[in-house]
PDB file of N, CA and C in Angstrom:
ATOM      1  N   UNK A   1      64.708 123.539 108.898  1.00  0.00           N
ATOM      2  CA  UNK A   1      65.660 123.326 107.835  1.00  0.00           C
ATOM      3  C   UNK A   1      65.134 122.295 106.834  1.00  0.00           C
ATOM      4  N   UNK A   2      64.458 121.044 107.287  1.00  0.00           N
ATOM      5  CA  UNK A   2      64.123 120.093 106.529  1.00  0.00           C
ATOM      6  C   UNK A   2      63.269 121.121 105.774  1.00  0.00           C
ATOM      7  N   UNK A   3      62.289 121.584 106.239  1.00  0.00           N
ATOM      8  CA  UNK A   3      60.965 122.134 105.374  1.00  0.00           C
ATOM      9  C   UNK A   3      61.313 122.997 104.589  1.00  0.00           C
ATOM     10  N   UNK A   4      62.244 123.764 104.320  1.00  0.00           N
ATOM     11  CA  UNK A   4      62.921 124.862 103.422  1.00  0.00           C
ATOM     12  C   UNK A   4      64.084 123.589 102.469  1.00  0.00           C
ATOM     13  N   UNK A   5      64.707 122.806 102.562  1.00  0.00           N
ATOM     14  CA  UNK A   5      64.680 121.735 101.441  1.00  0.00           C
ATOM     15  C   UNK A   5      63.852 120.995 101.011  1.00  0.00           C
ATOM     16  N   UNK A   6      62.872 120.809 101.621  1.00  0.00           N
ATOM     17  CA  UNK A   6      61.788 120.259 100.873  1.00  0.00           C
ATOM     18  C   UNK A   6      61.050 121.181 100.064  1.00  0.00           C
ATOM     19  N   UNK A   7      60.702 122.372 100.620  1.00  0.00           N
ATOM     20  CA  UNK A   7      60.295 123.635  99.682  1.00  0.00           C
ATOM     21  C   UNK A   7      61.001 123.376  98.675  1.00  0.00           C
ATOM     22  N   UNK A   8      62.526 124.076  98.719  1.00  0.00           N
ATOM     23  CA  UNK A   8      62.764 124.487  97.112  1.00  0.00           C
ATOM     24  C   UNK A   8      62.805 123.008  96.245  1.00  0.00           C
ATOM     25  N   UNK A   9      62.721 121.708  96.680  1.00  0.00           N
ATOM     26  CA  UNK A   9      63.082 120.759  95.591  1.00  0.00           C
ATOM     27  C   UNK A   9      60.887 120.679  95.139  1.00  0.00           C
ATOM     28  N   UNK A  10      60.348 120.840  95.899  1.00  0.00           N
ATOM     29  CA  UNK A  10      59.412 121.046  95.273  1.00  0.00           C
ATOM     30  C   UNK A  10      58.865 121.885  94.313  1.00  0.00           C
ATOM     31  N   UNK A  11      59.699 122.855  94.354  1.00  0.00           N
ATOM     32  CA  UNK A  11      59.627 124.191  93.486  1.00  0.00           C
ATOM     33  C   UNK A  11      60.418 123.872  92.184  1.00  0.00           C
ATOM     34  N   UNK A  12      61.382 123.456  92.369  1.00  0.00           N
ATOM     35  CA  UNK A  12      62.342 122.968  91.553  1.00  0.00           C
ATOM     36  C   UNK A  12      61.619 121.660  90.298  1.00  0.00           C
ATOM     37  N   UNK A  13      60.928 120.777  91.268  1.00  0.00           N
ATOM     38  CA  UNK A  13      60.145 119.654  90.181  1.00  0.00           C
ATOM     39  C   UNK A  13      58.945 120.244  89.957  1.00  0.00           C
ATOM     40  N   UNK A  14      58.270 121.615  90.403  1.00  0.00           N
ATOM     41  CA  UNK A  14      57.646 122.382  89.720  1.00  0.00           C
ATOM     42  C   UNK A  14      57.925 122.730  88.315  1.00  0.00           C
ATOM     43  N   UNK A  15      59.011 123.500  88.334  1.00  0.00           N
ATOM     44  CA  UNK A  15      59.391 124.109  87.603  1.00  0.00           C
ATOM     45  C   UNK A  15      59.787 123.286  86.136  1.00  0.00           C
ATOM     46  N   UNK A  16      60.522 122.310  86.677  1.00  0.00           N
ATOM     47  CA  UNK A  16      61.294 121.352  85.549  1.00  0.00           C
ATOM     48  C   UNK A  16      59.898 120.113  85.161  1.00  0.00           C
ATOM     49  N   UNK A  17      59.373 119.640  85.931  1.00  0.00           N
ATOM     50  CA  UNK A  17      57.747 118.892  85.423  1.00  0.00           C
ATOM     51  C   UNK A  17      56.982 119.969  85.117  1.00  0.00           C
ATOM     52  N   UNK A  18      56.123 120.700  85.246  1.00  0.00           N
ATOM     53  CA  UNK A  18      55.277 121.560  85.055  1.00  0.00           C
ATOM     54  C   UNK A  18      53.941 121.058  85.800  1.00  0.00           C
ATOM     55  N   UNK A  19      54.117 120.676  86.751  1.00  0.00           N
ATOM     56  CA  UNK A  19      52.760 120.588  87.827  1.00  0.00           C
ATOM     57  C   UNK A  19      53.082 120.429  88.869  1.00  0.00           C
ATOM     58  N   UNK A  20      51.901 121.377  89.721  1.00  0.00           N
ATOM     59  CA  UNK A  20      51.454 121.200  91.172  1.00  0.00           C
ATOM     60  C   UNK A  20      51.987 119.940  91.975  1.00  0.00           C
ATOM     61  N   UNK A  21      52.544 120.258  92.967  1.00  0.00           N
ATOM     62  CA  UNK A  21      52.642 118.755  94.378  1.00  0.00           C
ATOM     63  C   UNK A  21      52.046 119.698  95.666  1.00  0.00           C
ATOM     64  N   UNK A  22      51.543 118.322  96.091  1.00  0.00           N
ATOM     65  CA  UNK A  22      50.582 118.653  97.168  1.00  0.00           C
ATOM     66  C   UNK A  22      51.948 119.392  98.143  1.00  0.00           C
ATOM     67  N   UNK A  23      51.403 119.871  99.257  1.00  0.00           N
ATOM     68  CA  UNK A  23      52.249 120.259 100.466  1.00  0.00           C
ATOM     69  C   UNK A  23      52.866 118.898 101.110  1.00  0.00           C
ATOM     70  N   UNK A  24      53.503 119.211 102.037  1.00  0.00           N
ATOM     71  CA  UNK A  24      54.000 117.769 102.543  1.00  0.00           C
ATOM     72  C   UNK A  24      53.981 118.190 104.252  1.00  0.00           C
ATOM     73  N   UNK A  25      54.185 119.655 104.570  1.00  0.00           N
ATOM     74  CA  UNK A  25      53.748 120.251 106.001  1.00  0.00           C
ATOM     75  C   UNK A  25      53.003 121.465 106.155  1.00  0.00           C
ATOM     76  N   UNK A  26      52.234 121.365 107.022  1.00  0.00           N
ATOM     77  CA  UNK A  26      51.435 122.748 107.268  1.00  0.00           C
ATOM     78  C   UNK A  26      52.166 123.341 108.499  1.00  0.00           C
ATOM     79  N   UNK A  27      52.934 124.336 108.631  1.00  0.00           N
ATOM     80  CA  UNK A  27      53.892 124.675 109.347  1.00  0.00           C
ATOM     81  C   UNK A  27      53.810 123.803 110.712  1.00  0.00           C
ATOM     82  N   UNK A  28      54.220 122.727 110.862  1.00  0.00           N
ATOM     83  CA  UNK A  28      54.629 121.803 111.976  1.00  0.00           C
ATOM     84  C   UNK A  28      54.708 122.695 113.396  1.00  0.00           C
ATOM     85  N   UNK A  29      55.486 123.748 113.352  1.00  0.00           N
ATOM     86  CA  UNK A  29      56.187 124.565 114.516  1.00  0.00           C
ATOM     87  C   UNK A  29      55.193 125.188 115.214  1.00  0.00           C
ATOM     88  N   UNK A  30      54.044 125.283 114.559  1.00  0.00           N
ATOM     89  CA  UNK A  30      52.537 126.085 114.765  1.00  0.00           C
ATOM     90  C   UNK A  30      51.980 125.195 115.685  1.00  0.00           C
ATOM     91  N   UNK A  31      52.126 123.924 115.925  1.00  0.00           N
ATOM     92  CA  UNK A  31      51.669 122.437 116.381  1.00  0.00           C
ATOM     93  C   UNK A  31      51.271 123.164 117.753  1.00  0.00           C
ATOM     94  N   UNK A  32      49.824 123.050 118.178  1.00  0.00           N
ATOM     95  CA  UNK A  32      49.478 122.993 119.548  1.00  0.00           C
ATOM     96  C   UNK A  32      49.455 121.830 120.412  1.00  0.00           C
ATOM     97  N   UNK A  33      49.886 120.643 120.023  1.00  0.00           N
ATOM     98  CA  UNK A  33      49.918 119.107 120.645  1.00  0.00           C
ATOM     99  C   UNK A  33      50.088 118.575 119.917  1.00  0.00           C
ATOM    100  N   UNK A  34      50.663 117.472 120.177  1.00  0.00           N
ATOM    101  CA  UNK A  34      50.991 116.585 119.597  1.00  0.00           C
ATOM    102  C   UNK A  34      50.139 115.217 118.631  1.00  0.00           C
ATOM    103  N   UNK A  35      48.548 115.815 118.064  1.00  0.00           N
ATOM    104  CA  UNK A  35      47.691 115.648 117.694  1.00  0.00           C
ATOM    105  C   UNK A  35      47.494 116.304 116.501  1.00  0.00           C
ATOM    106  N   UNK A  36      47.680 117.646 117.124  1.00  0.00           N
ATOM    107  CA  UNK A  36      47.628 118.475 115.853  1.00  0.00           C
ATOM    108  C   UNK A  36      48.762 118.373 115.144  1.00  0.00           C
ATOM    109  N   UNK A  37      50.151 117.888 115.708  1.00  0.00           N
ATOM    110  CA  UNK A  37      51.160 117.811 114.782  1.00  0.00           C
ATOM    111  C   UNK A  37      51.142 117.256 113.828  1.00  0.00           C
ATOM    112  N   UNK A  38      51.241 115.474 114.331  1.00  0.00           N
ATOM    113  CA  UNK A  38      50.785 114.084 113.339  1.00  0.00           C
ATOM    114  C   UNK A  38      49.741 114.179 113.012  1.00  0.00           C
ATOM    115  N   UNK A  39      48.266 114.926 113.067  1.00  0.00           N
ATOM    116  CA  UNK A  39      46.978 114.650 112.509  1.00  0.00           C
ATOM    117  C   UNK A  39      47.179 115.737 111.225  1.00  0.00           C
ATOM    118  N   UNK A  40      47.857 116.908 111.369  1.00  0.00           N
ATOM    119  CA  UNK A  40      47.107 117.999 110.394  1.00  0.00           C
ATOM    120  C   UNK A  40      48.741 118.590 110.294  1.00  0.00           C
ATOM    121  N   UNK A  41      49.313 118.444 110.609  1.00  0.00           N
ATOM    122  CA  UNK A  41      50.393 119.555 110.135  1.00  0.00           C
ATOM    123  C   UNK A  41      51.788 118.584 109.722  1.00  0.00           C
ATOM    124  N   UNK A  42      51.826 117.420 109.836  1.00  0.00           N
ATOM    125  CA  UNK A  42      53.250 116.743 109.867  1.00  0.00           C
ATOM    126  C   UNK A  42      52.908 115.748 108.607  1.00  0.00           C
ATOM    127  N   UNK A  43      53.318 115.466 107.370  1.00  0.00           N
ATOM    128  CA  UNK A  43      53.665 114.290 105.995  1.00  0.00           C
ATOM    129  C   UNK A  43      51.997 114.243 105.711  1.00  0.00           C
ATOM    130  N   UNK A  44      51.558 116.122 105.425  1.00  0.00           N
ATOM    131  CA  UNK A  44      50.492 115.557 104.753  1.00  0.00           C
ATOM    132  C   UNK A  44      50.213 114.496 103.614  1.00  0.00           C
ATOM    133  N   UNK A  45      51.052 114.476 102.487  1.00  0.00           N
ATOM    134  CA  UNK A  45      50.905 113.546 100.970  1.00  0.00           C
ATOM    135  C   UNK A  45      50.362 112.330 101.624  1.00  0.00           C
ATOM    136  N   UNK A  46      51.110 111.466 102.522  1.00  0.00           N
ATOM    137  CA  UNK A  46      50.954 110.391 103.307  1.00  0.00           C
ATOM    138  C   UNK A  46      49.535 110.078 104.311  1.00  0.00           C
ATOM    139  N   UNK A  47      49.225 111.547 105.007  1.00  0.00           N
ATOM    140  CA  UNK A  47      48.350 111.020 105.341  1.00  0.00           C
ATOM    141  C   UNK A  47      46.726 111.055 104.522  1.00  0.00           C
ATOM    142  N   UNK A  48      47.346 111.923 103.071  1.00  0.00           N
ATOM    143  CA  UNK A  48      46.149 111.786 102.131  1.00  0.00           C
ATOM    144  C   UNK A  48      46.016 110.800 101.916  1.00  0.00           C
ATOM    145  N   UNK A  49      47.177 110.366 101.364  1.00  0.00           N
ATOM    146  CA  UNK A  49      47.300 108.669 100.840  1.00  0.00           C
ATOM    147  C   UNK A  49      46.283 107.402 101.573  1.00  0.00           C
ATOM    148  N   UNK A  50      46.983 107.682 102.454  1.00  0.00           N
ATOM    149  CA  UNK A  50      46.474 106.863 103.406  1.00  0.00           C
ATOM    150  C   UNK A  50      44.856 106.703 103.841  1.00  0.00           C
ATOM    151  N   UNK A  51      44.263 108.329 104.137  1.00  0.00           N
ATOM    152  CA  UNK A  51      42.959 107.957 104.360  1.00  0.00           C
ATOM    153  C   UNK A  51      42.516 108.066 103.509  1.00  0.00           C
ATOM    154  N   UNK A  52      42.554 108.338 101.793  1.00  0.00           N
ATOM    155  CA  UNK A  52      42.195 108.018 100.372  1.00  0.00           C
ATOM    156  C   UNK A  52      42.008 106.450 100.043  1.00  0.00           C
ATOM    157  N   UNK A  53      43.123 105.753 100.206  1.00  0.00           N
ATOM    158  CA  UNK A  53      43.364 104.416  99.871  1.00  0.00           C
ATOM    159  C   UNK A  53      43.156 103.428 100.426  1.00  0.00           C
ATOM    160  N   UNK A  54      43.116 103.784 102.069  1.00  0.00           N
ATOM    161  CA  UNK A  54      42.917 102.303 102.907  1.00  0.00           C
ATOM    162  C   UNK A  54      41.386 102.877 103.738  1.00  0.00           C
ATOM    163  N   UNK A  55      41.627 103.895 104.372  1.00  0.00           N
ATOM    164  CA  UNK A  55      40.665 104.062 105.826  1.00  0.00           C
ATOM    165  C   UNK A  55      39.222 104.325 104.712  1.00  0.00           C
ATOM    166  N   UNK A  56      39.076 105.684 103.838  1.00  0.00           N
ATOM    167  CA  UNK A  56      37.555 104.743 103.239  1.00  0.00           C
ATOM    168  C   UNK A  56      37.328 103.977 102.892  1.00  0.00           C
ATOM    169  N   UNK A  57      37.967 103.040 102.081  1.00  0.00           N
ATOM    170  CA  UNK A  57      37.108 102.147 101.640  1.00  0.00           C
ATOM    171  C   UNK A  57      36.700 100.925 102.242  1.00  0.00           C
ATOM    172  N   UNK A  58      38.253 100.822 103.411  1.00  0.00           N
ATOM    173  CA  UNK A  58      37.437  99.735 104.539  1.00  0.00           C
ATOM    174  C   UNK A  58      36.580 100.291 105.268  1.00  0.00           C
ATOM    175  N   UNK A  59      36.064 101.547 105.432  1.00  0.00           N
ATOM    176  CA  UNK A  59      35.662 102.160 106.639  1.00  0.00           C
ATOM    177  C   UNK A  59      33.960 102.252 105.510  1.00  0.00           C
ATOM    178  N   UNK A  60      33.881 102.175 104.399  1.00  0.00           N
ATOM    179  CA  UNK A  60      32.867 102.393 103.591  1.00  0.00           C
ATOM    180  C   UNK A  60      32.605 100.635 103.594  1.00  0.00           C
ATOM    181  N   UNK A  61      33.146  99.498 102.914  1.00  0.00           N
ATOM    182  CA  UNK A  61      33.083  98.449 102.623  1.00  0.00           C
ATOM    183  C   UNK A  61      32.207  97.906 104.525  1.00  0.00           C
ATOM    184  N   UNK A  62      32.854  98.148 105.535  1.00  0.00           N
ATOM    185  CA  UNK A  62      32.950  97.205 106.926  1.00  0.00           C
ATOM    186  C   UNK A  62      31.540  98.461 107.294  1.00  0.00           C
ATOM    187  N   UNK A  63      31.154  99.233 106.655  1.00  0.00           N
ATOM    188  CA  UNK A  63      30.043  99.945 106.889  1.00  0.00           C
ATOM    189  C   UNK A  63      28.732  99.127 106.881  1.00  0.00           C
ATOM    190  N   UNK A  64      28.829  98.861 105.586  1.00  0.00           N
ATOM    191  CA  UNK A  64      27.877  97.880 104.431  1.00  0.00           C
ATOM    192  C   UNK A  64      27.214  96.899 105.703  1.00  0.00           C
ATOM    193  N   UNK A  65      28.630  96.544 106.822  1.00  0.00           N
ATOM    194  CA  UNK A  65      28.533  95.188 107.244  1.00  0.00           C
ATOM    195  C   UNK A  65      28.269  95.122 109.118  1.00  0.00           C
ATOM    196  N   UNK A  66      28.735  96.538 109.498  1.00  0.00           N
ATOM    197  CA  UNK A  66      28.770  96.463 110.950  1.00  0.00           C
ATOM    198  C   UNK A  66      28.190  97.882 111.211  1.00  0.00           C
ATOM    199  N   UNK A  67      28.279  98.181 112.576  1.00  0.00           N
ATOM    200  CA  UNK A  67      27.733  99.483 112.796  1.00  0.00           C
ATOM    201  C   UNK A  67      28.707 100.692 112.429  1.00  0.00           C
ATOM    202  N   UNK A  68      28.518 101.504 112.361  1.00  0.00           N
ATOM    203  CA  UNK A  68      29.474 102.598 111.909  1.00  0.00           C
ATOM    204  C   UNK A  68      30.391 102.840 113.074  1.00  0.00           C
ATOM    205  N   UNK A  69      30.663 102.754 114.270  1.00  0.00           N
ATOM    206  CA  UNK A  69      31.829 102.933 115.109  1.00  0.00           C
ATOM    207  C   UNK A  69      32.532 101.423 114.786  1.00  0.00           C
ATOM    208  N   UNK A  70      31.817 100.591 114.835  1.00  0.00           N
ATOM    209  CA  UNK A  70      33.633  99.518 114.281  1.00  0.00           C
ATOM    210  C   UNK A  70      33.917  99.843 113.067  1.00  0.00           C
ATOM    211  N   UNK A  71      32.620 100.112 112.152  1.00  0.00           N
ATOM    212  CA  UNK A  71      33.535 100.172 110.534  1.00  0.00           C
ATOM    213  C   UNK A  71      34.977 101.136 110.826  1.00  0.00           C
ATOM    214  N   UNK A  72      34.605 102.659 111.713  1.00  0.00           N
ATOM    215  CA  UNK A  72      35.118 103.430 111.902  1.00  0.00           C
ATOM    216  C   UNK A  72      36.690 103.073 112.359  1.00  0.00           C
ATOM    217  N   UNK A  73      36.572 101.955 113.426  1.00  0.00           N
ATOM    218  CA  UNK A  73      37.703 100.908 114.577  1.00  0.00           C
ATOM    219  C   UNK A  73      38.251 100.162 113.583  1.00  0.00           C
ATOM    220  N   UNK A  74      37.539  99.671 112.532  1.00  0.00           N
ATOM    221  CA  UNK A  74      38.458  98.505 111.520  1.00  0.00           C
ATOM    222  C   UNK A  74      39.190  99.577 110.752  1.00  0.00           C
ATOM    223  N   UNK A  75      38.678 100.870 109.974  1.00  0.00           N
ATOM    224  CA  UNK A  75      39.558 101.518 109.065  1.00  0.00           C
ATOM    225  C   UNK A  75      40.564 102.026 110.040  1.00  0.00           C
ATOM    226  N   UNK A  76      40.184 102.493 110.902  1.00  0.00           N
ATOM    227  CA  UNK A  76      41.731 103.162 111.822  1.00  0.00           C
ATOM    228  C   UNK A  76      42.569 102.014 111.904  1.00  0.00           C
ATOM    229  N   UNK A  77      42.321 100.683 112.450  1.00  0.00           N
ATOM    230  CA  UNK A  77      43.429  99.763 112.425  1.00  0.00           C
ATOM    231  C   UNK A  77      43.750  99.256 111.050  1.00  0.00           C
ATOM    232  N   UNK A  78      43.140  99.042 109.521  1.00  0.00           N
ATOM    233  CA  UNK A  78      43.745  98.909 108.913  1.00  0.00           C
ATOM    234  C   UNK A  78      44.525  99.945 108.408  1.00  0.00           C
ATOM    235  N   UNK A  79      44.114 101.651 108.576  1.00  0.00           N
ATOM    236  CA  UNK A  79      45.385 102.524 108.279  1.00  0.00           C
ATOM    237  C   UNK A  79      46.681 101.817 109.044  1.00  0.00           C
ATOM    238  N   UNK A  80      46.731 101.397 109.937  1.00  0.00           N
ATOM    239  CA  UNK A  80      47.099 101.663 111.122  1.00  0.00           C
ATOM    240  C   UNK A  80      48.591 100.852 110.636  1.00  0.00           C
ATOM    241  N   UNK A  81      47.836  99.390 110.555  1.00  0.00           N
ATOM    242  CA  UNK A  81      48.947  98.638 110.009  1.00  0.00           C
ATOM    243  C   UNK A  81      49.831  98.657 108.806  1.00  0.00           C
ATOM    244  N   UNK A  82      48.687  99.156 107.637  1.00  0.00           N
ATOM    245  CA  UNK A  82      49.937  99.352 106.783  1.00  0.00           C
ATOM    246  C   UNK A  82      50.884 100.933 106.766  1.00  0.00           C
ATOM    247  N   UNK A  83      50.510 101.288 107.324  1.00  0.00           N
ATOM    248  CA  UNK A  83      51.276 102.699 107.529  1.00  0.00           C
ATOM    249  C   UNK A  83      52.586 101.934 108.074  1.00  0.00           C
ATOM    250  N   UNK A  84      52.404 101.127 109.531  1.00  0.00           N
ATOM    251  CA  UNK A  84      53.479 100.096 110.345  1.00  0.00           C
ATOM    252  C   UNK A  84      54.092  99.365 109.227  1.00  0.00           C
ATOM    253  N   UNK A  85      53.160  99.126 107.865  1.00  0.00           N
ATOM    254  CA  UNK A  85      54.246  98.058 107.263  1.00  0.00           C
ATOM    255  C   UNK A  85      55.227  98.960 106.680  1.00  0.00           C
ATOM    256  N   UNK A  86      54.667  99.969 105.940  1.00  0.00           N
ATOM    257  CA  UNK A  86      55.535 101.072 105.242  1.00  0.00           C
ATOM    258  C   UNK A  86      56.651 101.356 106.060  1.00  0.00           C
ATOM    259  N   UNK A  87      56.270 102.068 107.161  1.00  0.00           N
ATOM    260  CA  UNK A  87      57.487 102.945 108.124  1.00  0.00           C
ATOM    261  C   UNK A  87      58.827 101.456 108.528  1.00  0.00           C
ATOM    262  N   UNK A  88      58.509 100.371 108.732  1.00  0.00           N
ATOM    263  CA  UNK A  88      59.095  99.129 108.532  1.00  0.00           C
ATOM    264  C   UNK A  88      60.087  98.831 107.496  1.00  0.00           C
TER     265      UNK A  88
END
């Protein structure tokens, strides 16, 4: 039900803005675990956001500086937290 109101109001600020919005679920219900739910099918915009804005560039910046599995360990925990501050 959520995903069929979220459909049409997306269609709707389609229509009335005149541009594209990303998806926001890749059919959730399809979910083989609970991995695939939250990783790939559940508030995509968010989790673009997220690994766009925080996880490369600390994960690129803490590269520069450590081996690539912590750079890797620092960007997952700084997604990590501000996602926690948001949902907060």
């Amino acid at each position: 039900e959520l995903e069929i109101i979220l459909a049409l109001l997306k269609y709707l600020a389609m229509i009335t803005l005149g541009c594209e919005l990303e998806p926001m679920f890749d059919e959730p219900y399809l979910a083989t675990s609970l991995q695939d739910f939250w990783g790939r099918r559940w508030n995509l915009m968010v989790s673009s956001i997220l690994r766009s804005g925080i996880y490369a560039p600390v994960r690129r910046v803490c590269g520069r500086l450590m081996s690539s599995d912590r750079a890797r360990l620092i960007g997952f925990l700084a997604t990590f937290i501000v996602s926690g501050a948001f949902h907060e």
